[in-house]
Protein backbone atom coordinates (compact mmCIF):
# COMPACT_ATOMS: atom_id res chain seq x y z
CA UNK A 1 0.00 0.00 0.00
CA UNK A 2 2.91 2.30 1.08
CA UNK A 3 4.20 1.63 -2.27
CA UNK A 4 1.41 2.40 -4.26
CA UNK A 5 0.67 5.88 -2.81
CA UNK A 6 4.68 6.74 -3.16
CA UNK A 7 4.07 5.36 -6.83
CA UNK A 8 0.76 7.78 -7.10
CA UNK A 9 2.55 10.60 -5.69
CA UNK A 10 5.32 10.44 -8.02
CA UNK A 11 2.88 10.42 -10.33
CA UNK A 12 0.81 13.53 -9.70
CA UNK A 13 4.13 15.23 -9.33
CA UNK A 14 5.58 14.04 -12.37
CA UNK A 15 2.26 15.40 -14.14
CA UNK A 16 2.10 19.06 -12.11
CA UNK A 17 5.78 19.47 -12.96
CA UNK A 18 4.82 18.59 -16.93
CA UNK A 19 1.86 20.26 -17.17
CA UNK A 20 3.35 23.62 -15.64
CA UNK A 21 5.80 23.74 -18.69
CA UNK A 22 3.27 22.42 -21.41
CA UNK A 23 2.56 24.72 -23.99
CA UNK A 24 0.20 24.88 -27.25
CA UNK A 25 -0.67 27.01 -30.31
CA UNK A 26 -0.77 28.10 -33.65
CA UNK A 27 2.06 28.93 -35.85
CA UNK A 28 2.40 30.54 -39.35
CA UNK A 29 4.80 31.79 -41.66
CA UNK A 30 6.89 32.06 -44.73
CA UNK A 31 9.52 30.29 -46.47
CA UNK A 32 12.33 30.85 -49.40
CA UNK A 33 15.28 29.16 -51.11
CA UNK A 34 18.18 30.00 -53.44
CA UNK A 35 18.20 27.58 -56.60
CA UNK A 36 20.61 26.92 -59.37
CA UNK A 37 19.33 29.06 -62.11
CA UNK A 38 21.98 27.61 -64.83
CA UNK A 39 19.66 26.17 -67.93
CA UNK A 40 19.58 22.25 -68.47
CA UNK A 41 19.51 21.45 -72.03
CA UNK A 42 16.76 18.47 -72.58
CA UNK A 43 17.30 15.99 -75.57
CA UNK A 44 13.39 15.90 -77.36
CA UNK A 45 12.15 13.36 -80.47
CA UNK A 46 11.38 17.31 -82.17
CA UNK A 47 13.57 19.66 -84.63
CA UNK A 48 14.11 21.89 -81.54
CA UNK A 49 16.40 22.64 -79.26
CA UNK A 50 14.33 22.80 -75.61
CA UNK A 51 16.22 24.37 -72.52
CA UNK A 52 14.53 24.70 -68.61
CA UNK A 53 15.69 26.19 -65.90
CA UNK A 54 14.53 27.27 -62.25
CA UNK A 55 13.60 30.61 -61.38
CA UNK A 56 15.24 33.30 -58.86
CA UNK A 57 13.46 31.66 -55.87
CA UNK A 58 11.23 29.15 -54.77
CA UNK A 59 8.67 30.56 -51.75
CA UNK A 60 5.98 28.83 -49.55
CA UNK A 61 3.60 29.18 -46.45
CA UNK A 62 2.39 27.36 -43.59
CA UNK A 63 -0.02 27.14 -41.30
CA UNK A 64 0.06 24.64 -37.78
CA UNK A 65 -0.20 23.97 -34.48
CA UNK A 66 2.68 23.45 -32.10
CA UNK A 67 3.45 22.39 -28.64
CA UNK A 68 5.90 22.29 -26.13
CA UNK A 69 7.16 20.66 -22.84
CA UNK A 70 10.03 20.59 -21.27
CA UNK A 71 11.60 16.89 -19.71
CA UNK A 72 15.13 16.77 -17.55
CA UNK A 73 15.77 20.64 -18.65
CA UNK A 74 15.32 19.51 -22.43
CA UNK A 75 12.37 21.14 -24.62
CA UNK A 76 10.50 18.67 -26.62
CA UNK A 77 8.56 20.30 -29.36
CA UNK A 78 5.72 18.24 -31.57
CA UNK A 79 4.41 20.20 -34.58
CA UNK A 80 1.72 19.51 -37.26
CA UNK A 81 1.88 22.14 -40.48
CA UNK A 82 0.19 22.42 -43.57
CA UNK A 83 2.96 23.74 -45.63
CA UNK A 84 2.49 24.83 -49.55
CA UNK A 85 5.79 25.62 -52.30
CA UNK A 86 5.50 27.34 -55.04
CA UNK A 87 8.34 26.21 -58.06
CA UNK A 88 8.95 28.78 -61.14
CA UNK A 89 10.32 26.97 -63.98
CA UNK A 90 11.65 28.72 -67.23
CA UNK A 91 11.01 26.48 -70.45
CA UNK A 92 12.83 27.85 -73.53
CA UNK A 93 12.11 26.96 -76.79
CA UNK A 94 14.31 27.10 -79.93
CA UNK A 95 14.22 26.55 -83.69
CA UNK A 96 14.72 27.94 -87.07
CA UNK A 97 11.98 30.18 -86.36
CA UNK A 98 13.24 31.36 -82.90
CA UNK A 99 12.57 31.22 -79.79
CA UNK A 100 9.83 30.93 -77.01
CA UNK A 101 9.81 30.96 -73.15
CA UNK A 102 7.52 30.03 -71.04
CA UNK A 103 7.17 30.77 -67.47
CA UNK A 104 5.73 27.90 -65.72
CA UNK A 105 4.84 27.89 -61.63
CA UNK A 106 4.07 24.18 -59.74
CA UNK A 107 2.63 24.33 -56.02
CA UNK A 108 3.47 20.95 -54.33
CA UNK A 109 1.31 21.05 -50.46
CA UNK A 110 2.59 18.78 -47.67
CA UNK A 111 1.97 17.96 -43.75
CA UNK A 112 5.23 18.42 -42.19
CA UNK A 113 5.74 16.70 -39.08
CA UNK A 114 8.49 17.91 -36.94
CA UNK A 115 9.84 17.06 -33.46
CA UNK A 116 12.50 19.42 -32.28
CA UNK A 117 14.65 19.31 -29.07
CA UNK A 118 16.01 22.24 -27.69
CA UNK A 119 17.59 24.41 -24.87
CA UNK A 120 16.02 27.22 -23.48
CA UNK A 121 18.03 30.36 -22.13
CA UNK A 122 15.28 33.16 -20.44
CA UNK A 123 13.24 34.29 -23.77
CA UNK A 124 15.72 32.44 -26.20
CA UNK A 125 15.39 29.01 -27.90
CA UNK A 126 17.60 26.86 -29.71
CA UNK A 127 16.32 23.52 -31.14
CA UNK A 128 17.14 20.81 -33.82
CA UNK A 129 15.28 17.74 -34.35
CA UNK A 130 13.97 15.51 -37.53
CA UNK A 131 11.24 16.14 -40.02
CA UNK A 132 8.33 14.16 -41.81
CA UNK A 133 6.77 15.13 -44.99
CA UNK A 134 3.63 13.66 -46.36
CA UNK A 135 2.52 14.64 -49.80
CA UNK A 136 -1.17 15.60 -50.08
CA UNK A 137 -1.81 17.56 -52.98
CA UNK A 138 0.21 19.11 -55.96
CA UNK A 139 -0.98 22.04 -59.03
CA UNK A 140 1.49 20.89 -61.57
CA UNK A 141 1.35 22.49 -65.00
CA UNK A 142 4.99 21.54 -66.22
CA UNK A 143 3.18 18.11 -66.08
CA UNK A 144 1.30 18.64 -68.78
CA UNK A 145 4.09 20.07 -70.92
CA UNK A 146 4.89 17.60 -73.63
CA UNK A 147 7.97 14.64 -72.42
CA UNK A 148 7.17 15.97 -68.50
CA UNK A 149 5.74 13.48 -66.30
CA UNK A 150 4.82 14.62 -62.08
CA UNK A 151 6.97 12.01 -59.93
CA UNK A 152 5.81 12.94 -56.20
CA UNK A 153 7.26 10.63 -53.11
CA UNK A 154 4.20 9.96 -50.84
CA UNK A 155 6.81 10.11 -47.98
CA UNK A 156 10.02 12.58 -47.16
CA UNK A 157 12.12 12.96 -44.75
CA UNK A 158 14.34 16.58 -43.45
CA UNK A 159 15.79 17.86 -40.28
CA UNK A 160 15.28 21.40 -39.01
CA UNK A 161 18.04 23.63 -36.84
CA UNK A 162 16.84 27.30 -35.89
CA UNK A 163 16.47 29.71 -32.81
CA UNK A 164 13.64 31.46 -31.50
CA UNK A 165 12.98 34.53 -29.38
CA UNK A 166 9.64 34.69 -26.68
CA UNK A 167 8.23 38.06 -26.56
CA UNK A 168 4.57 37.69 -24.40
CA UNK A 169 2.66 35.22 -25.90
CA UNK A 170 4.46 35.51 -28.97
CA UNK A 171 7.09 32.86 -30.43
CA UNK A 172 9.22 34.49 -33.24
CA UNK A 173 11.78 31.41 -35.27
CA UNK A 174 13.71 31.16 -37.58
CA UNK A 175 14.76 28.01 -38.80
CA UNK A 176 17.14 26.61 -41.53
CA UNK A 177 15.69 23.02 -42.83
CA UNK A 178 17.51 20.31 -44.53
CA UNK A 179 15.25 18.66 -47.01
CA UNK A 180 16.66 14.79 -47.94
CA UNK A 181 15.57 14.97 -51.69
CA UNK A 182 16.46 17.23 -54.58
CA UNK A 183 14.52 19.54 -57.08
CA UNK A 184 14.85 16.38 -59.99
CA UNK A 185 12.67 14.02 -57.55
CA UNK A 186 9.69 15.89 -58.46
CA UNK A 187 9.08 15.82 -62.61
CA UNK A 188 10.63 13.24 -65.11
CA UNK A 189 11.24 14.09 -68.07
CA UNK A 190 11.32 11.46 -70.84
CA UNK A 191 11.56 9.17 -67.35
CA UNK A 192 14.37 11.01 -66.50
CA UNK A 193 15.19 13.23 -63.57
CA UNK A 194 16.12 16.57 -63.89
CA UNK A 195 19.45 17.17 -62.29
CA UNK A 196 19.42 20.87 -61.07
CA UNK A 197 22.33 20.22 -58.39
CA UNK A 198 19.62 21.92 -56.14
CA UNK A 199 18.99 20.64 -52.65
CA UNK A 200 15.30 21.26 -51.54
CA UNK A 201 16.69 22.63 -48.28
CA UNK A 202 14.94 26.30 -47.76
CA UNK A 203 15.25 29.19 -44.89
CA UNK A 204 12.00 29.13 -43.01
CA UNK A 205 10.50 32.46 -40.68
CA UNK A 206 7.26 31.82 -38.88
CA UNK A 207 5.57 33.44 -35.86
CA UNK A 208 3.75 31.54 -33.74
CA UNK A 209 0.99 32.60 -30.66
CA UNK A 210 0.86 30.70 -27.22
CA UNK A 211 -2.90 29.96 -26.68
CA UNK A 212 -2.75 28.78 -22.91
């Protein structure tokens, strides 16, 4: 008996002491990433010679929920996002009568599911953890250029490093993620990839709000 009440007590400490430093809310925000903008020339079954490149930048948004609790002076952080990127892709065209570009834009939208340990030092935070992505939706009209064929994984993978700053209720990050796939593991053409030499890593800014 004297065991199970130390056990119970443990317990509802255990639980005060977690619940005290449990946190939840929403969390929005912006993202961008430098590409390799140097043209890839693409071998067609056509009289023409047919050159694509990326744009400038690629740029996105997301929208989540977040939490936080903190376990033997370590903050554990759980996230759910729904997070949309927007690709620009320059298609040139050229034969004897000239030439033609076309400016093409893809959206691919994903549920990234991150889990990020940190440190926390008065109002600032520094974390690092791993990253799930799970495809859900995709607006691609390079698909429907002739030879170009959407090739979306179901399932990615990243990692995530950044710092944040508390101000009230506020929760301002920034946060530099590692993305384990490249800009080529999204289209085919003539069932080949695309080799860009582009990582699909990207610089991410969001602002979140602590509801509780």
């Amino acid at each position: 008996m004297k065991r199970t009440i130390l056990v119970l007590c443990v317990g509802i400490f255990t639980m005060n002491m977690v619940s005290a430093q449990f946190e939840y809310g929403l969390r929005l925000g912006m993202s961008t990433q430098d590409v390799n903008t140097e043209a890839l020339s693409l071998q067609n079954n056509s009289f023409s010679d047919l050159k694509i490149s990326l744009g400038e930048a690629s740029y996105g948004y997301h929208v989540g929920l977040y939490t936080q609790f903190k376990l033997a002076g370590i903050t554990i952080s759980p996230e759910i996002t729904l997070n949309s990127n927007t690709y620009e892709y320059r298609l040139n065209e050229f034969n004897e009568s000239g030439g033609v570009e076309k400016i093409i834009q893809d959206q691919y939208q994903y549920v990234d599911i991150p889990i990020l340990f940190g440190i926390k030092l008065g109002p600032l935070r520094a974390y690092a953890g791993p990253e799930a992505h799970y495809f859900i939706n995709s607006f691609s009209k390079l698909a429907d250029e002739n030879g170009f064929e959407e090739q979306v994984t179901k399932l990615q993978y990243g990692a995530i490093a950044g710092a944040g700053l508390n101000v009230g209720k506020l929760r301002l990050d920034v946060r530099y993620e590692l993305n384990f796939s490249n800009f080529e593991d999204h289209i085919l053409y003539n069932n080949e990839g695309l080799d860009f030499n582009s990582d699909d890593s990207r610089l991410i800014f969001s602002l979140g709000y602590k509801l509780n």
